[in-house]
N, C-alpha and C. Protein backbone atom coordinates (compact mmCIF):
# COMPACT_ATOMS: atom_id res chain seq x y z
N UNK A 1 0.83 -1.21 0.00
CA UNK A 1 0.00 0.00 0.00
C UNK A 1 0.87 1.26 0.00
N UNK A 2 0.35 2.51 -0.82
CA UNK A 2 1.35 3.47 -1.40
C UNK A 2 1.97 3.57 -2.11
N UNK A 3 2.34 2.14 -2.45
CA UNK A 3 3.65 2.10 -3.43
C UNK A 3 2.63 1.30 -4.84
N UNK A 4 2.00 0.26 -4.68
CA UNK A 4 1.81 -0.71 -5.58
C UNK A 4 0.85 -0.04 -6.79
N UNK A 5 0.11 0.96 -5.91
CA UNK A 5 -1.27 1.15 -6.80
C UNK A 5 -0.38 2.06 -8.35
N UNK A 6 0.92 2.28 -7.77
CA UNK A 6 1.34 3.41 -9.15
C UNK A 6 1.99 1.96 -10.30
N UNK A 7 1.86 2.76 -11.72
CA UNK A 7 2.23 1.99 -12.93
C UNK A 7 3.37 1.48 -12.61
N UNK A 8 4.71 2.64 -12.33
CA UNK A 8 6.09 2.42 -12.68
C UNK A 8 6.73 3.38 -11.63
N UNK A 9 7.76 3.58 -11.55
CA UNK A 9 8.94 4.77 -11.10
C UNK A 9 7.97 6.02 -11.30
N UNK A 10 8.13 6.34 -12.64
CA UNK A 10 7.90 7.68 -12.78
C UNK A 10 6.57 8.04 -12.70
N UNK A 11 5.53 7.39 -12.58
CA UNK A 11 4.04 7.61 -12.01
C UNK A 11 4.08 7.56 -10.82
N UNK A 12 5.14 7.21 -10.27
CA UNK A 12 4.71 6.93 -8.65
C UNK A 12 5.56 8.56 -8.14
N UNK A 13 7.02 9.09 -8.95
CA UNK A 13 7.35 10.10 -8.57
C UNK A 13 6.42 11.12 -8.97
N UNK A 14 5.43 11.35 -9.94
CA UNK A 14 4.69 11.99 -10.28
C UNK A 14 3.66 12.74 -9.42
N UNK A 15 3.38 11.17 -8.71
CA UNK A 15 2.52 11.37 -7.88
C UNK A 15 2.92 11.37 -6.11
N UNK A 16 3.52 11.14 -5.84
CA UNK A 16 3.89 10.79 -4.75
C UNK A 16 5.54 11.17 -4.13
N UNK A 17 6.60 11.53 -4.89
CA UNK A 17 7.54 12.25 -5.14
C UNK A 17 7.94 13.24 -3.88
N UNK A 18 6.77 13.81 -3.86
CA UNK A 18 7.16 15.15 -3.07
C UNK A 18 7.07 14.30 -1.53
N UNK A 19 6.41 13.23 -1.14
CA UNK A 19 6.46 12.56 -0.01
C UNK A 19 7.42 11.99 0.34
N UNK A 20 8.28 11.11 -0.44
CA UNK A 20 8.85 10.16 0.10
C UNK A 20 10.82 11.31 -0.32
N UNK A 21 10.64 12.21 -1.28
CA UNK A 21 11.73 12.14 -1.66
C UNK A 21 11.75 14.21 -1.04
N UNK A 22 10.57 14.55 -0.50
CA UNK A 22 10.63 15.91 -0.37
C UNK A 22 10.57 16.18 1.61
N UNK A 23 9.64 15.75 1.76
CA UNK A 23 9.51 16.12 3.49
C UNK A 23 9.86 14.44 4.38
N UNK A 24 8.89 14.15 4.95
CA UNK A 24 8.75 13.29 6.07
C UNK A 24 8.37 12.11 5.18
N UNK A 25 9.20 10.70 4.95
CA UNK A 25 8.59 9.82 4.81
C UNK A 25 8.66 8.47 5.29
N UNK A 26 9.48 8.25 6.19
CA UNK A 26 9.47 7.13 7.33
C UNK A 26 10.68 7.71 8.28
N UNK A 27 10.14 6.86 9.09
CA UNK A 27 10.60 7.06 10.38
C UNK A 27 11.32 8.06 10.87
N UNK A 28 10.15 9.38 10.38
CA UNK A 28 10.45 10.98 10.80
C UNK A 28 11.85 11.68 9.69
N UNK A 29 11.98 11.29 8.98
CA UNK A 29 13.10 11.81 8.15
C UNK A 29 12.37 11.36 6.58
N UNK A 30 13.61 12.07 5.97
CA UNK A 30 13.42 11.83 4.22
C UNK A 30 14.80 11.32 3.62
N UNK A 31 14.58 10.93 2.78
CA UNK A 31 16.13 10.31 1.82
C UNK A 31 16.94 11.32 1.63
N UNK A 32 16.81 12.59 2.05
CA UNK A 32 17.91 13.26 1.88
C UNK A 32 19.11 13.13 3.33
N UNK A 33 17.81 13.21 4.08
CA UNK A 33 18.52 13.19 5.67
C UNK A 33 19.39 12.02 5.70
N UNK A 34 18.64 10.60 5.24
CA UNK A 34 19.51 9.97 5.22
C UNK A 34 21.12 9.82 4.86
N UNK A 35 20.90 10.35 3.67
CA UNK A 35 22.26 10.40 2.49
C UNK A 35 22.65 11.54 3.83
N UNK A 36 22.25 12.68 4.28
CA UNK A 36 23.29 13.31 4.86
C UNK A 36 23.95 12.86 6.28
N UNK A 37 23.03 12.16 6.59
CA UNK A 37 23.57 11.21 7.74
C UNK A 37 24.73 10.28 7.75
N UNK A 38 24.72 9.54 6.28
CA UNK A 38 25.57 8.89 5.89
C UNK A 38 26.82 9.55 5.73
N UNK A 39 26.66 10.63 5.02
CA UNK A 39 28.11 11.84 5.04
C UNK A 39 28.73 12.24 6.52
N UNK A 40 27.83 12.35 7.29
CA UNK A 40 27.96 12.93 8.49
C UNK A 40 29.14 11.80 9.04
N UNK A 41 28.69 10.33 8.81
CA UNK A 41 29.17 9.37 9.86
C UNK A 41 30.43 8.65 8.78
N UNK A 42 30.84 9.39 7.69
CA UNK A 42 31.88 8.47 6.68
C UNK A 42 33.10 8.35 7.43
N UNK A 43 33.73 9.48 8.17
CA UNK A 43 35.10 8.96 8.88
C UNK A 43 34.68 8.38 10.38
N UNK A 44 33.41 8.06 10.80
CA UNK A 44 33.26 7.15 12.45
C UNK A 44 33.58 5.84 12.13
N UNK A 45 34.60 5.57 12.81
CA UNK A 45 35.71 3.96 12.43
C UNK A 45 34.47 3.05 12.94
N UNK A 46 33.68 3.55 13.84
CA UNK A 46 32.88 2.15 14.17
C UNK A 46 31.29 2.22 13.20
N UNK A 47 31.19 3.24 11.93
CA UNK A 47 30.93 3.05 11.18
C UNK A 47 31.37 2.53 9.81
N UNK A 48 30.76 1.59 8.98
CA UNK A 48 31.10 1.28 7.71
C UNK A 48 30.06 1.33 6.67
N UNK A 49 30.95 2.51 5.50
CA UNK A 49 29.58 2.46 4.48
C UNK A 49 30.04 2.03 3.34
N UNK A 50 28.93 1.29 2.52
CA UNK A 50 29.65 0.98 1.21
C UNK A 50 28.38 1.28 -0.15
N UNK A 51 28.92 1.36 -0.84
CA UNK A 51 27.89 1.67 -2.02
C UNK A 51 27.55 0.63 -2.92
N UNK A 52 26.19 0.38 -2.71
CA UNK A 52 25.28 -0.77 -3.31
C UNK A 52 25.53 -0.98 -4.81
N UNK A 53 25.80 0.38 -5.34
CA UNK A 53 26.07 -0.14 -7.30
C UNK A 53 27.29 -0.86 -6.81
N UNK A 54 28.44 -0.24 -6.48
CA UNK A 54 29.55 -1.21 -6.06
C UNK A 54 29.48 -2.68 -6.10
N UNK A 55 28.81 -3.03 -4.68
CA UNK A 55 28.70 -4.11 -4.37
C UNK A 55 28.18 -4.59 -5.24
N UNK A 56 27.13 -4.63 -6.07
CA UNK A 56 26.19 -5.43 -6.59
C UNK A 56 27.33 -6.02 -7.79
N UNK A 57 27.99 -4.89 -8.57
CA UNK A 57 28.71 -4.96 -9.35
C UNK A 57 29.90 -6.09 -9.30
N UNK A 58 30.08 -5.63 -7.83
CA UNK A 58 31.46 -6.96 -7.50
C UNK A 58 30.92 -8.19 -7.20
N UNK A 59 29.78 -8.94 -7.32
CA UNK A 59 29.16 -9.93 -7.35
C UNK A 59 29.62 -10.96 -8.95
N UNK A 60 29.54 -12.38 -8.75
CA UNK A 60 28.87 -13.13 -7.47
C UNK A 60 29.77 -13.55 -6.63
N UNK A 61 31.00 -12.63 -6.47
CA UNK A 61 32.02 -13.51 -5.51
C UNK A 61 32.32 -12.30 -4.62
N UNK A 62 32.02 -10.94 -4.95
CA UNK A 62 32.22 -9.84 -3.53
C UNK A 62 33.27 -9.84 -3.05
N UNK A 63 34.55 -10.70 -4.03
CA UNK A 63 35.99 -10.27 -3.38
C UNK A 63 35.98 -8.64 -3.20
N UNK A 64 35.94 -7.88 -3.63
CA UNK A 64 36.25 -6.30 -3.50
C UNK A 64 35.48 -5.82 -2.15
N UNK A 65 34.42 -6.76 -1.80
CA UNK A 65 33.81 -6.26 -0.42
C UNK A 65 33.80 -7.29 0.64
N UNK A 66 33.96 -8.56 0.64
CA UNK A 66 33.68 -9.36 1.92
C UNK A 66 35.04 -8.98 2.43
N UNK A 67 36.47 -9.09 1.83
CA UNK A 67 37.61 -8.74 2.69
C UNK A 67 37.47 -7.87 3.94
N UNK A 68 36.90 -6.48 3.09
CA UNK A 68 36.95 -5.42 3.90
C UNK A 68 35.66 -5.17 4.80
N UNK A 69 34.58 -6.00 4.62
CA UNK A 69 33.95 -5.87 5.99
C UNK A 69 34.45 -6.63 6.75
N UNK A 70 34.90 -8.12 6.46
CA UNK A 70 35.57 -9.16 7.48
C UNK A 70 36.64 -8.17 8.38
N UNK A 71 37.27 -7.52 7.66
CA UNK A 71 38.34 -6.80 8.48
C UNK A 71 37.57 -5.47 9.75
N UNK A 72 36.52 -5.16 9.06
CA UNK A 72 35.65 -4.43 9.92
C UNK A 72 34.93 -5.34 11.06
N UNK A 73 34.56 -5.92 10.80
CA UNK A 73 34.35 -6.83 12.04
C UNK A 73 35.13 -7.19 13.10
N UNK A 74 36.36 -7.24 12.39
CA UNK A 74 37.03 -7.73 13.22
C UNK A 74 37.22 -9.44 12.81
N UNK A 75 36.93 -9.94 11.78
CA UNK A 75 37.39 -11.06 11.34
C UNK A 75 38.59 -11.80 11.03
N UNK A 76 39.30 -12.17 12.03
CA UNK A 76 41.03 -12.02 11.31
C UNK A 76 41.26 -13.21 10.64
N UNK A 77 40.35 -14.33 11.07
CA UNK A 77 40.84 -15.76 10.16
C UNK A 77 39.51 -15.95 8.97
N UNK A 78 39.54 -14.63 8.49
CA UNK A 78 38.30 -14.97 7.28
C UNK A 78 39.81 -15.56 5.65
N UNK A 79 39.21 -16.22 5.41
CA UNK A 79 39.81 -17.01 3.90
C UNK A 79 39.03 -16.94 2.58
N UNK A 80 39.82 -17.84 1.86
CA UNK A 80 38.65 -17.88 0.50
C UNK A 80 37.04 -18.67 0.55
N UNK A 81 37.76 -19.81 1.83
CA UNK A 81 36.62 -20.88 1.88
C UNK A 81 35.46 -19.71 2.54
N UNK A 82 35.53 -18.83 3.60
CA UNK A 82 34.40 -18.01 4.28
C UNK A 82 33.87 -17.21 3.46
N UNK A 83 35.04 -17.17 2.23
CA UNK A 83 34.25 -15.73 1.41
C UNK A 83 33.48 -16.66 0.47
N UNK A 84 33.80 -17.85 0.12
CA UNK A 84 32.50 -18.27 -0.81
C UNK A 84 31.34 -18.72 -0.39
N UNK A 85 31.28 -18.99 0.81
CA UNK A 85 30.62 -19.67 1.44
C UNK A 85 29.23 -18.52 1.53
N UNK A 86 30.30 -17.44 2.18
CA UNK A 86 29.21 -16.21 2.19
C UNK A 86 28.62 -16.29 1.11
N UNK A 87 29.52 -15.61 0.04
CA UNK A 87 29.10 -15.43 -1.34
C UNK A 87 27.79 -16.41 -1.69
N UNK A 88 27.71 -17.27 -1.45
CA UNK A 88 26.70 -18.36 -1.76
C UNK A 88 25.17 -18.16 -1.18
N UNK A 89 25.69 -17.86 0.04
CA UNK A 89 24.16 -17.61 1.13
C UNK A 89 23.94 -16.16 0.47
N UNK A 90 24.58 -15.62 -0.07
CA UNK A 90 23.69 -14.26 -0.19
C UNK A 90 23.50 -13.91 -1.81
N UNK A 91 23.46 -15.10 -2.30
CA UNK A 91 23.43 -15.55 -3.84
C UNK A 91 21.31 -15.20 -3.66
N UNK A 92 21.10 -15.36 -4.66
CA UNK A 92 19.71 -14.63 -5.08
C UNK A 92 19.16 -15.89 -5.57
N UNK A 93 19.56 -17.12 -5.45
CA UNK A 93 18.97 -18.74 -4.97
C UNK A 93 18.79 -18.49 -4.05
N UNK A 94 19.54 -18.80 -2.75
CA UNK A 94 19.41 -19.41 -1.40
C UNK A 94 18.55 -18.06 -0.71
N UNK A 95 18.47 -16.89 -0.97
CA UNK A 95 17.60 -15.57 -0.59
C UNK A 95 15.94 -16.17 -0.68
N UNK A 96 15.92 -16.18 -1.83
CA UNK A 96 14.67 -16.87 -2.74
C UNK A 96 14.07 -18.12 -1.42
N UNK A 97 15.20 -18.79 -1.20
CA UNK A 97 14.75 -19.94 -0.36
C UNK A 97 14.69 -19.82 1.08
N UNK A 98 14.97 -18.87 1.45
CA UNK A 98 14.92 -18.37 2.71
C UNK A 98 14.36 -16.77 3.08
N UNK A 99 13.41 -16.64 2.38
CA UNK A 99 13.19 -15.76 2.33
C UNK A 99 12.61 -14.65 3.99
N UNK A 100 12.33 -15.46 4.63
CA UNK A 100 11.66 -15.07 5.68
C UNK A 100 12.59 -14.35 6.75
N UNK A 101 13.95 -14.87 5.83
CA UNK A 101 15.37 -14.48 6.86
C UNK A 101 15.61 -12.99 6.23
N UNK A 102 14.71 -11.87 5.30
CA UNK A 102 15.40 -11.16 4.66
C UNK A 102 14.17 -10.23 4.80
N UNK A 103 13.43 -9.99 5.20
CA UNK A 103 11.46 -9.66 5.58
C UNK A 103 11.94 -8.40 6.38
N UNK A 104 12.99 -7.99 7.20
CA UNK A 104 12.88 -7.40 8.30
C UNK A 104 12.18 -7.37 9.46
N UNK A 105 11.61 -8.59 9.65
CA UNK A 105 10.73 -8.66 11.18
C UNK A 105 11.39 -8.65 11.99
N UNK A 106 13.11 -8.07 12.12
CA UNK A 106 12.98 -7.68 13.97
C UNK A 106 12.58 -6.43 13.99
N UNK A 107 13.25 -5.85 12.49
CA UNK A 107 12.65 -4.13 12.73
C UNK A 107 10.92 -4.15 13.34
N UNK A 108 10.01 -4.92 13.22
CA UNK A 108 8.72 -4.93 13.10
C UNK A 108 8.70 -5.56 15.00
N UNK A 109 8.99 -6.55 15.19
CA UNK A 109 8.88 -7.43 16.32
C UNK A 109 9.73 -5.96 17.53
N UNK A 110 10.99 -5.19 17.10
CA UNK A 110 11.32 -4.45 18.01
C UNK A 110 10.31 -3.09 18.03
N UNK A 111 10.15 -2.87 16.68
CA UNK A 111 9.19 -1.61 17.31
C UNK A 111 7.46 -1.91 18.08
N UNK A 112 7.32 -3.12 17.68
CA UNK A 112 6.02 -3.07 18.97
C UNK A 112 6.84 -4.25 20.37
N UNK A 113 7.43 -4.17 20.55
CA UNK A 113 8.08 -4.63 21.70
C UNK A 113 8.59 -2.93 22.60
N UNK A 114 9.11 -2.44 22.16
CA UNK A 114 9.57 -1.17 22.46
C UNK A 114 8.62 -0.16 22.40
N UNK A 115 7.60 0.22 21.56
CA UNK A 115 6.35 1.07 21.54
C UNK A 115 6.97 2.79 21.36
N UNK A 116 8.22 2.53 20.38
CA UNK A 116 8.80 3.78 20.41
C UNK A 116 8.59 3.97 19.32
N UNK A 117 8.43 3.48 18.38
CA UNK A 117 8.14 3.77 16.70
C UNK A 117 7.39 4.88 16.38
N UNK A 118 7.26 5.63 15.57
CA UNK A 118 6.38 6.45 14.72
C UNK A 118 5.37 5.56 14.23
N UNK A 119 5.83 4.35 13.50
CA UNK A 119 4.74 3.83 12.37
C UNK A 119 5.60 2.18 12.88
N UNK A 120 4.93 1.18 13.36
CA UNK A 120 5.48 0.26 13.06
C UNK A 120 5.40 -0.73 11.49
N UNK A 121 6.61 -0.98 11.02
CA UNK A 121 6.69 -1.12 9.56
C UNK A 121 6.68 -2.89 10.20
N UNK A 122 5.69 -3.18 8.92
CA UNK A 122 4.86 -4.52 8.29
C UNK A 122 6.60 -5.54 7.92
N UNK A 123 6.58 -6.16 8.09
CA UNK A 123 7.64 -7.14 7.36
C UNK A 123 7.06 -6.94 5.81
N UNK A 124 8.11 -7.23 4.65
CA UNK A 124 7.95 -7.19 3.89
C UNK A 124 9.10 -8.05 3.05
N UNK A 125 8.95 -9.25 1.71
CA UNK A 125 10.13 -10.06 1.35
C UNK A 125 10.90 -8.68 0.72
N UNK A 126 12.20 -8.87 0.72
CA UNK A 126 13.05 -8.22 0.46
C UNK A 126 13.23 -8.47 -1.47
N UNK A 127 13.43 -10.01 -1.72
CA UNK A 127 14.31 -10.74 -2.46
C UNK A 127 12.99 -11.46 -3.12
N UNK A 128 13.04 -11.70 -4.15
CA UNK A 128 12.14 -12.57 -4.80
C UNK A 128 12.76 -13.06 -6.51
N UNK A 129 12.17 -13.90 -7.05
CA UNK A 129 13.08 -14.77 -8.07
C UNK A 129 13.21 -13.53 -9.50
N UNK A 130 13.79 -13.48 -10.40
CA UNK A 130 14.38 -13.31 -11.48
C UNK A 130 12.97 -12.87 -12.05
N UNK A 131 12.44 -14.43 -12.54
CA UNK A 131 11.03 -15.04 -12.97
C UNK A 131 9.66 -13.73 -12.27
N UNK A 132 10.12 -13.27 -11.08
CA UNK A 132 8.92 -12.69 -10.61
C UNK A 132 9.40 -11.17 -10.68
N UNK A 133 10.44 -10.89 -11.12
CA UNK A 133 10.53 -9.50 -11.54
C UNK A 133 10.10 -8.57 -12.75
N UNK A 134 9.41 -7.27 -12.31
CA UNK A 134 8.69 -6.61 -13.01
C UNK A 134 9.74 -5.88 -13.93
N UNK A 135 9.84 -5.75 -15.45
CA UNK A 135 10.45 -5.01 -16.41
C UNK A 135 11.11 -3.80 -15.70
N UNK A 136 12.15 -3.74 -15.69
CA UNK A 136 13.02 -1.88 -15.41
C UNK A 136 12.37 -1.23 -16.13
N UNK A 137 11.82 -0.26 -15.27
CA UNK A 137 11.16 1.19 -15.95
C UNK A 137 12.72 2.11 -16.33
N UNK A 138 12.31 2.78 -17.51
CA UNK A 138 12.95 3.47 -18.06
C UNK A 138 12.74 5.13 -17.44
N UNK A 139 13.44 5.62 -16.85
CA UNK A 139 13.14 6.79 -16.21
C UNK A 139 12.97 7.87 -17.11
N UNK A 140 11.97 8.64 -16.95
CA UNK A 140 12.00 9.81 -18.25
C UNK A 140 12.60 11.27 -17.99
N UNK A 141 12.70 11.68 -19.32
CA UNK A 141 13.73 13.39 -18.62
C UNK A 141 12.70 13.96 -17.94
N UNK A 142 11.71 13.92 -17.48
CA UNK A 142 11.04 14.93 -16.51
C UNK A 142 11.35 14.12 -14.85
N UNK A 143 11.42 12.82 -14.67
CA UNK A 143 11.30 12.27 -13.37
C UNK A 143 13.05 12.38 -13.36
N UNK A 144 13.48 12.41 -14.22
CA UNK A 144 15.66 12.66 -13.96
C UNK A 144 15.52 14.44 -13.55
N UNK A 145 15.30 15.06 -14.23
CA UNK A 145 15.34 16.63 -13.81
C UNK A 145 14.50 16.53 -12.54
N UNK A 146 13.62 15.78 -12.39
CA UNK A 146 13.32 16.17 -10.73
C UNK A 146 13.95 16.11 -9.58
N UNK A 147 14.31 14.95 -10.11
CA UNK A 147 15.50 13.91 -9.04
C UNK A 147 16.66 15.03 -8.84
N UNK A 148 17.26 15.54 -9.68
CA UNK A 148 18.29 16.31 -10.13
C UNK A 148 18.67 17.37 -9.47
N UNK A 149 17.25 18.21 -9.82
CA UNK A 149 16.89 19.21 -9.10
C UNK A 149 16.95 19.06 -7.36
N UNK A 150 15.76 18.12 -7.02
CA UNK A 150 16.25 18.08 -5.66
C UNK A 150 17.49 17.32 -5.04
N UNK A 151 18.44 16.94 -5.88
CA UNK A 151 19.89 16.80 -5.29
C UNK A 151 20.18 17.87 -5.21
N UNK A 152 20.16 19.09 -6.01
CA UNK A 152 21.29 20.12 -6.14
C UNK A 152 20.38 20.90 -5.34
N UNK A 153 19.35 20.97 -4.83
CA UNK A 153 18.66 21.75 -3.58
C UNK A 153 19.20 21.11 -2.02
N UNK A 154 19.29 20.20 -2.05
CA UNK A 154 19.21 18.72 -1.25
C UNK A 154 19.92 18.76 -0.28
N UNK A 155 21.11 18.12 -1.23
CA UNK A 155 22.31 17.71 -0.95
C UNK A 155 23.34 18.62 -1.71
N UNK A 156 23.45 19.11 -2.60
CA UNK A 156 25.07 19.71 -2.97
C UNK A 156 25.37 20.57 -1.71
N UNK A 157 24.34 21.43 -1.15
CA UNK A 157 24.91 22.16 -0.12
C UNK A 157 26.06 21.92 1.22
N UNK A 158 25.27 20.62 1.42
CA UNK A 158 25.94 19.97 2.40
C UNK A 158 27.23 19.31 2.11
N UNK A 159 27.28 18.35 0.92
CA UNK A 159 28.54 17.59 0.47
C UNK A 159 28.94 17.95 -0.54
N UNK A 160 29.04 19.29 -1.25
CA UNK A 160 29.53 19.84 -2.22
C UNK A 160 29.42 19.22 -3.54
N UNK A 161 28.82 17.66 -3.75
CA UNK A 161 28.66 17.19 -4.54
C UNK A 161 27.70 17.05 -5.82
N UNK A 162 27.28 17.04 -6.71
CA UNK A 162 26.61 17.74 -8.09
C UNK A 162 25.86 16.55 -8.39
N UNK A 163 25.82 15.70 -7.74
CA UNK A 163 25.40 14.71 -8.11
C UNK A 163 25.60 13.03 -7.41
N UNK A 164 24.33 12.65 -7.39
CA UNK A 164 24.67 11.37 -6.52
C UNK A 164 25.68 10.39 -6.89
N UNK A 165 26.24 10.15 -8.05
CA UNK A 165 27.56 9.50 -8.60
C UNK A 165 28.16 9.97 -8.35
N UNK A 166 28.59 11.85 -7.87
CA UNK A 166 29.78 12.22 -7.47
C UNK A 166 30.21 11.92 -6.02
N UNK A 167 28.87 12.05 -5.05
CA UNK A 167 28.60 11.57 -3.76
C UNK A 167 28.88 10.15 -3.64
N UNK A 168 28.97 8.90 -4.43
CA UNK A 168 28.82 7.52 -4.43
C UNK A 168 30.49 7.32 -4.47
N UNK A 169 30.95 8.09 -5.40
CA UNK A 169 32.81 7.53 -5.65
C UNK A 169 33.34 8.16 -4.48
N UNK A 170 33.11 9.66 -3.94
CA UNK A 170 33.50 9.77 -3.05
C UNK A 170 33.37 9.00 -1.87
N UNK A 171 32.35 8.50 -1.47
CA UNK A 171 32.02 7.61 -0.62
C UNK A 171 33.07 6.11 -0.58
N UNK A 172 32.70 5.43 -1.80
CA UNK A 172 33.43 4.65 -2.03
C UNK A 172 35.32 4.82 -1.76
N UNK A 173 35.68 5.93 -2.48
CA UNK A 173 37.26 6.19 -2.07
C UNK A 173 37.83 5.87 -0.94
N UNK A 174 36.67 6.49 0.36
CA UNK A 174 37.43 6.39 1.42
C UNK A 174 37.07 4.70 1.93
N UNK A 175 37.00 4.36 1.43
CA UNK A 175 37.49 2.51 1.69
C UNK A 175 38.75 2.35 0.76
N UNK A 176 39.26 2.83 -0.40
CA UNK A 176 39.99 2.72 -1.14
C UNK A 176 41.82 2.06 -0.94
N UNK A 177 41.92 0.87 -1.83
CA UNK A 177 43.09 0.68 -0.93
C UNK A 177 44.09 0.86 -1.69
N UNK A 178 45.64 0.52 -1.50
CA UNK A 178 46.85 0.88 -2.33
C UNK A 178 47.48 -0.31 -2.68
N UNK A 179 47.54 -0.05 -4.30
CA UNK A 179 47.90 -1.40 -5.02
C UNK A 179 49.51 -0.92 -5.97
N UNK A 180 50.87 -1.63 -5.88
CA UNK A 180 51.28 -1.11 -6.17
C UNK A 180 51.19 -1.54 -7.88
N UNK A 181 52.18 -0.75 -8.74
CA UNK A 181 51.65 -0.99 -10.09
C UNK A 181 52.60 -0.59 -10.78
N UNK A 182 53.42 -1.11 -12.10
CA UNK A 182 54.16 -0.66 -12.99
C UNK A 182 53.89 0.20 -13.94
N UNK A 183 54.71 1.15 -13.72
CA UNK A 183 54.41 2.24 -15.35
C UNK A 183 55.55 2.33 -15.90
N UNK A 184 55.37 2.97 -16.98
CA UNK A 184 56.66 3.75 -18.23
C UNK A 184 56.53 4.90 -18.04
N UNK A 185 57.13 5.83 -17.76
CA UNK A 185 57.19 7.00 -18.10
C UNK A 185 58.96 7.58 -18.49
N UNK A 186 58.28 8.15 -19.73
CA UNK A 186 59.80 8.58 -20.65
C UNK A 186 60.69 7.76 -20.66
N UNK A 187 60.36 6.06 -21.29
CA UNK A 187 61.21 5.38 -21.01
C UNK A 187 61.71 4.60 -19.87
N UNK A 188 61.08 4.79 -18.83
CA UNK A 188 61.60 4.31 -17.74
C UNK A 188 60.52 3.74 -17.19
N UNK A 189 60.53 2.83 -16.92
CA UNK A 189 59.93 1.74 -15.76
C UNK A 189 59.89 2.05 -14.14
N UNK A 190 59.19 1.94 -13.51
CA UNK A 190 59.19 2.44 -12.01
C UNK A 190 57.96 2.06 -11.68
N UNK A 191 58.05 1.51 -10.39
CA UNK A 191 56.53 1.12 -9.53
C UNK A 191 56.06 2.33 -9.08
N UNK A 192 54.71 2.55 -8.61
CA UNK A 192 53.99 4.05 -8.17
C UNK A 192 53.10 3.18 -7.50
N UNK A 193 52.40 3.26 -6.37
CA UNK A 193 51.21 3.08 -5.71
C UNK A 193 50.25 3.83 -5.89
N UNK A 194 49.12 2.57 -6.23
CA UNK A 194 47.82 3.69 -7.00
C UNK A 194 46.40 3.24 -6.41
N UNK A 195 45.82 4.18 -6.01
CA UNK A 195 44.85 4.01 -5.11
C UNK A 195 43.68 3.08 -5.87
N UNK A 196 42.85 2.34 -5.25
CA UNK A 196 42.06 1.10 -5.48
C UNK A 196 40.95 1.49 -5.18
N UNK A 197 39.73 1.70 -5.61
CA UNK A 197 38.49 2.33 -4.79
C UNK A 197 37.38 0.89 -5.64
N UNK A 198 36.57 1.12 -4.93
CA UNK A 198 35.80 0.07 -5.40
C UNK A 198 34.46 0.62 -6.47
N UNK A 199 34.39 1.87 -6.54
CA UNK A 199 33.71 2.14 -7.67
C UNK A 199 34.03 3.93 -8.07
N UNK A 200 34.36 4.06 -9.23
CA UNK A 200 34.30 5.13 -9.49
C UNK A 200 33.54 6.13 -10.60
N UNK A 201 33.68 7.06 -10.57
CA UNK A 201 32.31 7.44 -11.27
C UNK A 201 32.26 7.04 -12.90
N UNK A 202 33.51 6.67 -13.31
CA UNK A 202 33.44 6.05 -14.82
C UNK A 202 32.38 4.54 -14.32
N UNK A 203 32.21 4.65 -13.34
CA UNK A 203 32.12 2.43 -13.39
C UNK A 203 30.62 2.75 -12.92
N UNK A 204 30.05 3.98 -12.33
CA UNK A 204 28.47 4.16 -12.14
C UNK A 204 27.83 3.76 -13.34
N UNK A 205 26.61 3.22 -12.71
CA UNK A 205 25.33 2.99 -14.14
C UNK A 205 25.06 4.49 -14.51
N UNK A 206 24.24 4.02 -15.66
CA UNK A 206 24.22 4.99 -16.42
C UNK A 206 22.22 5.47 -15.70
């Protein structure tokens, strides 16, 4: 409910837009707050953020990301065998088959246990098969200039950034690691260490 009754993306920003992406639309905040929250907390060591095109991208084996959360955890004897293993359980089979593990019902079970919620939110499947996915809507230039617009109202103020791909690599960088690497220059051969980021704005979707 809210979401289903619209056609696509851009009927639903059409209509509904100014709610979810302009003032208050769960749990007392809006998607901007979020994203600025996220900026707020990028250098708190006992925070870790990573960017979802990224990840998705470094799939189905997430070498570029299971290392470095294992190391955030605090994982010191993680290997290849833990990273496939992961890799596997969070494969979009075994999701499918367990789906009930991916619903969010503690968020639901803690906010009426606690009675602190604004709105207690419904479980809902996260993950569902290939087979049961609805066609990618094609976003049109009026629902991109909206979007657009309220970034550069939004957010550029706060993170100087022009755009949510510019906000995403930056984000990404600061996980970024140092790989060393051979070049030529004028003839000459020499190693240089060159920073490793896990997505940059050439590697964003389009």
């Amino acid at each position: 409910p809210g979401y289903a009754e619209y056609e696509d993306t851009n009927d639903y920003i059409a209509n509904k837009g100014a709610d979810i992406f302009g003032e208050e639309c769960c749990f007392g905040m809006n998607i901007w707050e979020m994203y600025s929250e996220i900026w707020s907390a990028r250098n708190d060591p006992s925070v870790k953020i990573l960017v979802y095109e990224a990840l998705v991208a470094d799939g189905p084996a997430y070498l570029n990301h299971l290392p470095m959360i294992a190391e955030f955890l605090g994982i010191d004897d993680a290997d290849e065998a833990l990273y496939s293993k992961v890799a596997f359980l969070i494969s979009r089979d075994q999701m499918v088959k367990h789906v009930d593990a991916f619903d969010d019902h503690f968020i639901t079970e803690k906010g009426r246990e606690l009675g602190r919620a604004l709105r207690v939110m419904e479980p809902a499947a996260k993950v569902r098969s290939i087979d049961g996915k609805k066609k990618d809507t094609v976003l049109t230039e009026k629902t991109i200039e909206w979007m657009e617009d309220r970034w550069l109202e939004r957010m550029t103020p706060l993170t100087g950034h022009a755009s949510y791909d510019e906000f995403a690599a930056a984000i990404a960088d600061l996980s970024a690691t140092e790989e060393e690497v051979e070049v030529v220059e004028q003839g000459v051969r020499k190693s240089i260490l060159r920073r490793r980021s896990s997505v940059t704005l050439g590697k964003m979707p389009s």
